[in-house]
Protein backbone atom coordinates (compact mmCIF):
# COMPACT_ATOMS: atom_id res chain seq x y z
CA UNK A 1 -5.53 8.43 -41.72
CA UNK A 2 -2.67 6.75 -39.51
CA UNK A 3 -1.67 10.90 -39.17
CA UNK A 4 -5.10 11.35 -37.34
CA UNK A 5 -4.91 8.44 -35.20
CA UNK A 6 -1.43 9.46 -34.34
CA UNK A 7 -2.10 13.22 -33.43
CA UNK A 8 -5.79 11.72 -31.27
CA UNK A 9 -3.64 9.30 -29.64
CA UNK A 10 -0.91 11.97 -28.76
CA UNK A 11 -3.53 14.77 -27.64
CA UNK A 12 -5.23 11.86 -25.51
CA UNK A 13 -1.77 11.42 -23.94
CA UNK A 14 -1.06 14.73 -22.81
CA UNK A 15 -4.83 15.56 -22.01
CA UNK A 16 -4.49 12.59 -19.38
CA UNK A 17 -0.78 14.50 -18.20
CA UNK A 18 -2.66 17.68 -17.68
CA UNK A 19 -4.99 16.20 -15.59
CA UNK A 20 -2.89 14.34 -13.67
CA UNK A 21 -0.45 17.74 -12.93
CA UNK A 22 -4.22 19.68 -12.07
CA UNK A 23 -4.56 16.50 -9.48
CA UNK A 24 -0.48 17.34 -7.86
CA UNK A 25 -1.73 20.77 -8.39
CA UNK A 26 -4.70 20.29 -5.77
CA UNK A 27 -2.82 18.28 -3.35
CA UNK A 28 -0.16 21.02 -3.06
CA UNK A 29 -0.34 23.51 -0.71
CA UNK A 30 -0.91 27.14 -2.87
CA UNK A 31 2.23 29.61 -2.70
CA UNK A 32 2.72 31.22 -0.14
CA UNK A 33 1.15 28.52 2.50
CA UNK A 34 3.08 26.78 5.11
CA UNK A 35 2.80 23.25 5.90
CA UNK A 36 -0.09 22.06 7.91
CA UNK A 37 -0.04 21.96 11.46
CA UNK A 38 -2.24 18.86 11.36
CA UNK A 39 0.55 16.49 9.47
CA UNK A 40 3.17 17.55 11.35
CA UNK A 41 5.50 15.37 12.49
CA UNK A 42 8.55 16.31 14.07
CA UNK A 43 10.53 13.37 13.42
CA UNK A 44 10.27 13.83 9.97
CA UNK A 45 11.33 17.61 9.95
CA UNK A 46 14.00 16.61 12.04
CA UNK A 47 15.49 13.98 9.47
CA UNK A 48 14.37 15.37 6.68
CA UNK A 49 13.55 19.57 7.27
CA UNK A 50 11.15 21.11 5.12
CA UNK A 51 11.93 19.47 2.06
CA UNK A 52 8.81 16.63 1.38
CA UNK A 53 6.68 18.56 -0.80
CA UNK A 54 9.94 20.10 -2.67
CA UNK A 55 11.47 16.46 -3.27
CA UNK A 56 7.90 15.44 -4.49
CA UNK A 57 7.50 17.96 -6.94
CA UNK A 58 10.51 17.55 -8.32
CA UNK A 59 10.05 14.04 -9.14
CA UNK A 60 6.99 14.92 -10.83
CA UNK A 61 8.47 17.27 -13.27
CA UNK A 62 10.82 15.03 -13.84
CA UNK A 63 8.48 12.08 -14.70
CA UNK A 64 6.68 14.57 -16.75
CA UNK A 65 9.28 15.44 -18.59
CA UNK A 66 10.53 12.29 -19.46
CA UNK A 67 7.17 11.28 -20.77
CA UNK A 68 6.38 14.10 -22.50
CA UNK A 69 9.28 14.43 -24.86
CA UNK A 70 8.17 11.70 -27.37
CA UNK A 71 4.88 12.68 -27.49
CA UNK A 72 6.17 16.56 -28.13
CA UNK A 73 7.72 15.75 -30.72
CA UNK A 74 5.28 13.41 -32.47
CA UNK A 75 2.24 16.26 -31.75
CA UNK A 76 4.98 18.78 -34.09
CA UNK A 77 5.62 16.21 -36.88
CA UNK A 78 1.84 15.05 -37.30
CA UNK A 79 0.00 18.09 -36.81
CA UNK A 80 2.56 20.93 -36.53
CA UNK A 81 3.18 23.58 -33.86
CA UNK A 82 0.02 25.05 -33.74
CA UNK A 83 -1.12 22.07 -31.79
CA UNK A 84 1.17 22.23 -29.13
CA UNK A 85 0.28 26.03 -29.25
CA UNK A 86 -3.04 25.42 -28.29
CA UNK A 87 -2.14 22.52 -25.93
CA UNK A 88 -0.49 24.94 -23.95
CA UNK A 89 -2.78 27.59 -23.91
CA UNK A 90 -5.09 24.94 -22.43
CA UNK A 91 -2.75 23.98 -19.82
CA UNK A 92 -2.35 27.99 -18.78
CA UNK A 93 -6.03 27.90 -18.28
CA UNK A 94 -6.76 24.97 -15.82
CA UNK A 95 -3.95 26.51 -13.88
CA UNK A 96 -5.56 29.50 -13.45
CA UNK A 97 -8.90 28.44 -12.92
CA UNK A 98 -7.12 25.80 -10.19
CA UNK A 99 -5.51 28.60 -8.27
CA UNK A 100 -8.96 30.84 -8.43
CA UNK A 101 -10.72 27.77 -6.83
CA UNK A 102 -7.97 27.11 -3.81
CA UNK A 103 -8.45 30.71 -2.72
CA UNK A 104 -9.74 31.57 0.80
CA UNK A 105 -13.80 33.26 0.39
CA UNK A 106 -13.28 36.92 1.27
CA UNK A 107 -13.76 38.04 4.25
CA UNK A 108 -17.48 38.95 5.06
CA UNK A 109 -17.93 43.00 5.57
CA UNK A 110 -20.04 42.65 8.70
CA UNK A 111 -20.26 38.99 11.38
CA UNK A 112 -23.93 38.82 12.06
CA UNK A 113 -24.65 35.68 13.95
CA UNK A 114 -21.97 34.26 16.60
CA UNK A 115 -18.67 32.44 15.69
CA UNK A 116 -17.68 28.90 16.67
CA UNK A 117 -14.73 27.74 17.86
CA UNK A 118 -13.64 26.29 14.36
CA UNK A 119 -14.03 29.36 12.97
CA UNK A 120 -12.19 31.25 14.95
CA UNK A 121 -9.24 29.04 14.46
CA UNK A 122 -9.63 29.11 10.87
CA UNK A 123 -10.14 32.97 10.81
CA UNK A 124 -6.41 33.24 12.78
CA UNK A 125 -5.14 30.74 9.62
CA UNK A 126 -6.55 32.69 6.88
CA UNK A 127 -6.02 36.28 7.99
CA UNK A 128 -9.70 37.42 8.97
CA UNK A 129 -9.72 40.18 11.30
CA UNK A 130 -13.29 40.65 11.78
CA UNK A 131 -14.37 37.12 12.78
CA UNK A 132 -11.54 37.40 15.13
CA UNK A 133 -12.45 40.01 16.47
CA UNK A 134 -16.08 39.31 16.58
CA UNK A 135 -15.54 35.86 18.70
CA UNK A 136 -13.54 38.03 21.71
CA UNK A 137 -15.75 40.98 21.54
CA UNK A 138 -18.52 37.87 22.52
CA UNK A 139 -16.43 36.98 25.24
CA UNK A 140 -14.68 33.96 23.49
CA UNK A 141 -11.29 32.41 25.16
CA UNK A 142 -8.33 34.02 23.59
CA UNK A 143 -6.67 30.67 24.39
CA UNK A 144 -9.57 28.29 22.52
CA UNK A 145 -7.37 25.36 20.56
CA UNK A 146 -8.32 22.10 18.79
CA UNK A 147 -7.56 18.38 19.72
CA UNK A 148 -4.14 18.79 19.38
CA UNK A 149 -4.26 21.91 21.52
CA UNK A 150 -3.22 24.20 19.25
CA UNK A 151 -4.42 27.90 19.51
CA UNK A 152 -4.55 30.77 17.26
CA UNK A 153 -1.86 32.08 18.10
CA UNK A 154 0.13 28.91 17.34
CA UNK A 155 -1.36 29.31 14.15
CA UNK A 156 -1.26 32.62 13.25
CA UNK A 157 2.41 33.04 14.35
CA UNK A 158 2.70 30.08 11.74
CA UNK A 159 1.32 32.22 8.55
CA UNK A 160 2.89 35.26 10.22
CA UNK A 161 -0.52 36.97 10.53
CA UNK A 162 0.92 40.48 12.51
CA UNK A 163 -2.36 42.03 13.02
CA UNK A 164 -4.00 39.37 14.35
CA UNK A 165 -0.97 38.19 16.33
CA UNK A 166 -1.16 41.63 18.22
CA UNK A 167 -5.25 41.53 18.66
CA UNK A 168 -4.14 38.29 20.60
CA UNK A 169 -1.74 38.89 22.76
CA UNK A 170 -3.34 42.43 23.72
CA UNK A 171 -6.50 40.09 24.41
CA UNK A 172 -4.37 38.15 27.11
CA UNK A 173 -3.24 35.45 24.72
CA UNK A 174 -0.61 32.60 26.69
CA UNK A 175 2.83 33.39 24.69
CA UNK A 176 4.27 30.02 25.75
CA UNK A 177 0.92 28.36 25.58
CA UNK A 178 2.33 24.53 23.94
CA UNK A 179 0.51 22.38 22.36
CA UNK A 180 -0.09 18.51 22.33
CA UNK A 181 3.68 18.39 21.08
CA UNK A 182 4.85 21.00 23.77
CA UNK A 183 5.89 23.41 20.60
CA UNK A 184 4.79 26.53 21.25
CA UNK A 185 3.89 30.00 19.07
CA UNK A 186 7.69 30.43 19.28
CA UNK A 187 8.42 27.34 17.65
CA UNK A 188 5.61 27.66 14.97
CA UNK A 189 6.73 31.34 14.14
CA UNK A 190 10.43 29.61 12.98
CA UNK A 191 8.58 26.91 11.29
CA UNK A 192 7.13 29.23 9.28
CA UNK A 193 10.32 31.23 8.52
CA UNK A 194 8.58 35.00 10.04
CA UNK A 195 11.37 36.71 11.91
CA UNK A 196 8.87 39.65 12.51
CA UNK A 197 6.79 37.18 14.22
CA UNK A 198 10.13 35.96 16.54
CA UNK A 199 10.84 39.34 17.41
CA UNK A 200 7.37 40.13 18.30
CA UNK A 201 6.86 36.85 20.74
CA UNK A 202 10.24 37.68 21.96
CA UNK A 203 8.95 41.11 23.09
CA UNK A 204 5.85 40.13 24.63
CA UNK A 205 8.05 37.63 26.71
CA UNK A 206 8.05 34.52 24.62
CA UNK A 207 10.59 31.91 25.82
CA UNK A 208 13.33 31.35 23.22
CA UNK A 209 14.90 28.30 24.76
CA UNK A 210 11.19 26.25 25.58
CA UNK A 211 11.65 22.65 24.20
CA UNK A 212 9.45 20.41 22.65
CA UNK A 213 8.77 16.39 23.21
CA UNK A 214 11.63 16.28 21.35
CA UNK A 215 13.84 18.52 23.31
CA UNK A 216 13.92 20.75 20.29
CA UNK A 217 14.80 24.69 21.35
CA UNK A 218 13.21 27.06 18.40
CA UNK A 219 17.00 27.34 16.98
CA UNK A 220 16.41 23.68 15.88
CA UNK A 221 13.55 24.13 14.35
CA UNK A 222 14.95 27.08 12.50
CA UNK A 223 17.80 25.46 11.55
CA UNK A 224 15.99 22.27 10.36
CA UNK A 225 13.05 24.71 7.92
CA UNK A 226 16.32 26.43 7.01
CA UNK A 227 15.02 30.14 7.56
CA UNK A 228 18.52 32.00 7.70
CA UNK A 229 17.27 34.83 9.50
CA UNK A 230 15.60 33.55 12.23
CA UNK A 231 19.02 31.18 12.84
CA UNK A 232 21.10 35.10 12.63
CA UNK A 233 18.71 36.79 15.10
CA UNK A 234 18.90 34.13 18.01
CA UNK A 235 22.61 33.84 17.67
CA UNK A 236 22.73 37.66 17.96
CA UNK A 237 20.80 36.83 21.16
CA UNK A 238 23.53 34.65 22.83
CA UNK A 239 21.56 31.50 22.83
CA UNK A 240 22.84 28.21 23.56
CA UNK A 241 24.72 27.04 20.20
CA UNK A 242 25.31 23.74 21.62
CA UNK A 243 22.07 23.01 23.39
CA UNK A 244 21.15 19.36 22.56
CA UNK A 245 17.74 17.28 21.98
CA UNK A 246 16.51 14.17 22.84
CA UNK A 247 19.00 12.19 20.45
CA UNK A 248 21.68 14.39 21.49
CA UNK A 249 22.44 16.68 18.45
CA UNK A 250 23.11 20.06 18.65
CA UNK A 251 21.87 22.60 16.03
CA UNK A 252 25.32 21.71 13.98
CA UNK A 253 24.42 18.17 14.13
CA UNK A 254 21.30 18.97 12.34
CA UNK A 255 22.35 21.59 9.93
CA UNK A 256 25.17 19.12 8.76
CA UNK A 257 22.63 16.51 8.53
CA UNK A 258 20.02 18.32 5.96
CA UNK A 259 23.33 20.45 4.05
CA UNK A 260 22.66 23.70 5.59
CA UNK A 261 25.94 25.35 4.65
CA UNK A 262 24.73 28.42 5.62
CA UNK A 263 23.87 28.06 8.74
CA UNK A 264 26.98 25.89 9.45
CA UNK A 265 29.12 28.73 8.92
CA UNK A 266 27.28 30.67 11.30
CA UNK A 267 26.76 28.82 14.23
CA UNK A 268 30.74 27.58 13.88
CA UNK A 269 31.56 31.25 13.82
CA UNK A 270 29.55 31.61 16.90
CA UNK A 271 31.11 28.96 18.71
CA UNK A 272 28.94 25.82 17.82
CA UNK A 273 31.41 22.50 19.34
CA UNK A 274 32.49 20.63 15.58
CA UNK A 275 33.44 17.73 18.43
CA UNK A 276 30.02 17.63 20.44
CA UNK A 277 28.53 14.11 20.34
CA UNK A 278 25.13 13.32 20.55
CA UNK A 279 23.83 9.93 21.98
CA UNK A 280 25.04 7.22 19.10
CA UNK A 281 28.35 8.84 19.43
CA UNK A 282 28.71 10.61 16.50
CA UNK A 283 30.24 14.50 15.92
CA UNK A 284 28.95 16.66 13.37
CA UNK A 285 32.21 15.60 11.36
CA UNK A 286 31.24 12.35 11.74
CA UNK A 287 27.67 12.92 9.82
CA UNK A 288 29.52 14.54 7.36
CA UNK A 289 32.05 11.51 6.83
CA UNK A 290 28.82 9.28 6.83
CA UNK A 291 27.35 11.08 3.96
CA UNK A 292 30.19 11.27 2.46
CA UNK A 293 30.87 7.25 2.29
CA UNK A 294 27.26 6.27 1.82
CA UNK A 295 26.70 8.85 -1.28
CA UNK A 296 30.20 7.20 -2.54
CA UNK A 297 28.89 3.75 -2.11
CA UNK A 298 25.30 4.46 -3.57
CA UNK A 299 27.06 5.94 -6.82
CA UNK A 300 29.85 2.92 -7.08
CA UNK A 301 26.99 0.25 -6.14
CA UNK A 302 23.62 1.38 -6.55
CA UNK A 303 21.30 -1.70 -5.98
CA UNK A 304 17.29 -1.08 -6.38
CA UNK A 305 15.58 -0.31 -3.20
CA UNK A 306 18.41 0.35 -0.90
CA UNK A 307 18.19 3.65 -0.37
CA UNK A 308 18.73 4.83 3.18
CA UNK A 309 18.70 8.28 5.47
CA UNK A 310 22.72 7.44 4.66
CA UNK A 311 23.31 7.97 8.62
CA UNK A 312 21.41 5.03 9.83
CA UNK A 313 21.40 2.50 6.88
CA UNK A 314 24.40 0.47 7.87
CA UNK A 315 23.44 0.43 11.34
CA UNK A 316 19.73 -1.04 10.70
CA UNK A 317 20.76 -3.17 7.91
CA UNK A 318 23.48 -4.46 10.58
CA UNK A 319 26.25 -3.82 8.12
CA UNK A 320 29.43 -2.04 9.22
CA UNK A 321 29.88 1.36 7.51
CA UNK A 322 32.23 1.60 4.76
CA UNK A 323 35.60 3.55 5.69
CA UNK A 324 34.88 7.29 5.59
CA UNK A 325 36.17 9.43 3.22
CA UNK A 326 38.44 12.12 5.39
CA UNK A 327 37.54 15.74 4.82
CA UNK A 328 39.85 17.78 3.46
């Protein structure tokens, strides 16, 4: 008896963990799918790049795991393996059935009735030729965008959407059209990590030095998203390696900030200044000192709730930073 309220308390358990993975599940973006346009915000990718929904998952698997262990184990002592056979079977299924449900409707074989602005700017997100090409055969702007005047180009060069990228610039499409945060298809197309998109922006006359609000050139964004490639092609091009933003950093002073050794090696071997300073004064050796001292001080004194970007936490706290550790 105590075995069967064991094994119905355990099964409850991981029934309620299943769900609660189906719910991350849903709120994740599906492979393949770049972050949305609507939630950007550039301060963030600045501090932090592309890492948000990568951190977050993460720490879910890892709370799963932890809980799960006990409850493992107890399911194979009370009931046996078959259990957690089944269990897992289970699991495969929801998955499946929750990936079915967050794919796109297929694309209708003929557009009757007239498309909407909405749904042309969807169409350009989810790949659908015909209703693109059904709103400019009706004479639609090329250049239609949303409230935060964002077109489909911007969007499509996000997704990296070729055909439909060519469909709009042959339809008179703005290359450096920018939206409500000056970024323009240019900028989107590195945020999204397409270099075939770069190159074809770039040959249809696309600025590769525009700025946003935040004085960022596309090489920062590329070198914030950390999409090698792109970062290789616009050195190849001769661009600015030192060019700064609003705050002053350079694309070094970034890449050292988020850990992008890769890039780091190739923007120093293409000149990038290790002794540049950006507006609070600080050289990309200096972020990396910072780091350095802060990671040292968080694993010799970690205190709850006093975690920090680790190159401003002394400063807002108004503590002095500890002595940096030199780099060898």
């Amino acid at each position: 008896m105590a075995s069967s309220e064991a094994l119905q308390r355990a099964t409850a358990l991981i029934e309620q963990r299943l769900a609660q993975e189906e719910n991350e599940q849903k709120l994740q973006a599906p492979p393949g799918q770049k972050m949305s346009m609507d939630a950007l915000v550039l301060e963030d990718e600045k501090h932090h790049g592309a890492q948000s929904l990568a951190l977050q998952k993460v720490k879910s698997q890892e709370r799963v795991r932890k809980t799960s262990r006990d409850l493992r184990q107890e399911i194979i002592d009370v009931g046996g393996i078959q259990n957690l056979i089944e269990l897992r079977k289970k699991r495969k299924q929801k998955k499946r059935e929750a990936l079915a449900a967050q794919e796109p409707p297929p694309e209708p074989q003929e557009i009757t009735g007239p498309v909407d602005d909405e749904t042309f700017l969807k169409a350009a997100v989810e790949g659908k030729m015909k209703v693109i090409d059904k709103f400019l055969a009706d004479g639609g702007p090329v250049d239609t965008c949303d409230q935060f005047h964002r077109t489909a180009l911007h969007r499509a060069s996000l997704e990296g959407h070729m055909d439909i990228l060519e469909k709009l610039l042959e339809s008179g499409a703005t290359v450096d059209f920018q939206d409500r945060l000056d970024c323009t298809a240019m900028h989107w197309a590195c945020r999204g990590g397409h270099l075939e998109v770069v190159k074809l922006l770039q040959s249809r006359g696309a600025d590769t030095s525009v700025r946003d609000k935040l004085l960022s050139t596309p090489l920062h964004v590329a070198v914030r998203t950390g999409h090698v490639e792109i970062v290789e092609h616009f050195l190849s091009l001769g661009l600015d390696t030192n060019a700064k933003d609003r705050e002053g950093d350079s694309a070094l002073h970034d890449a050292v900030r988020l850990n992008r050794y890769k890039i780091i090696k190739l923007l120093l071997l293409h000149g990038a200044d290790m002794m540049a300073k950006n507006l609070a004064g600080k050289t990309p050796a200096d972020l990396v000192q910072l780091w350095q001292s802060d990671t040292r001080q968080a694993l010799e004194h970690p205190e709850p709730g006093s975690e920090q970007n680790g190159l401003e936490g002394h400063v807002e706290n108004g503590q002095e930073p500890p002595q940096p550790v030199p780099v060898q």
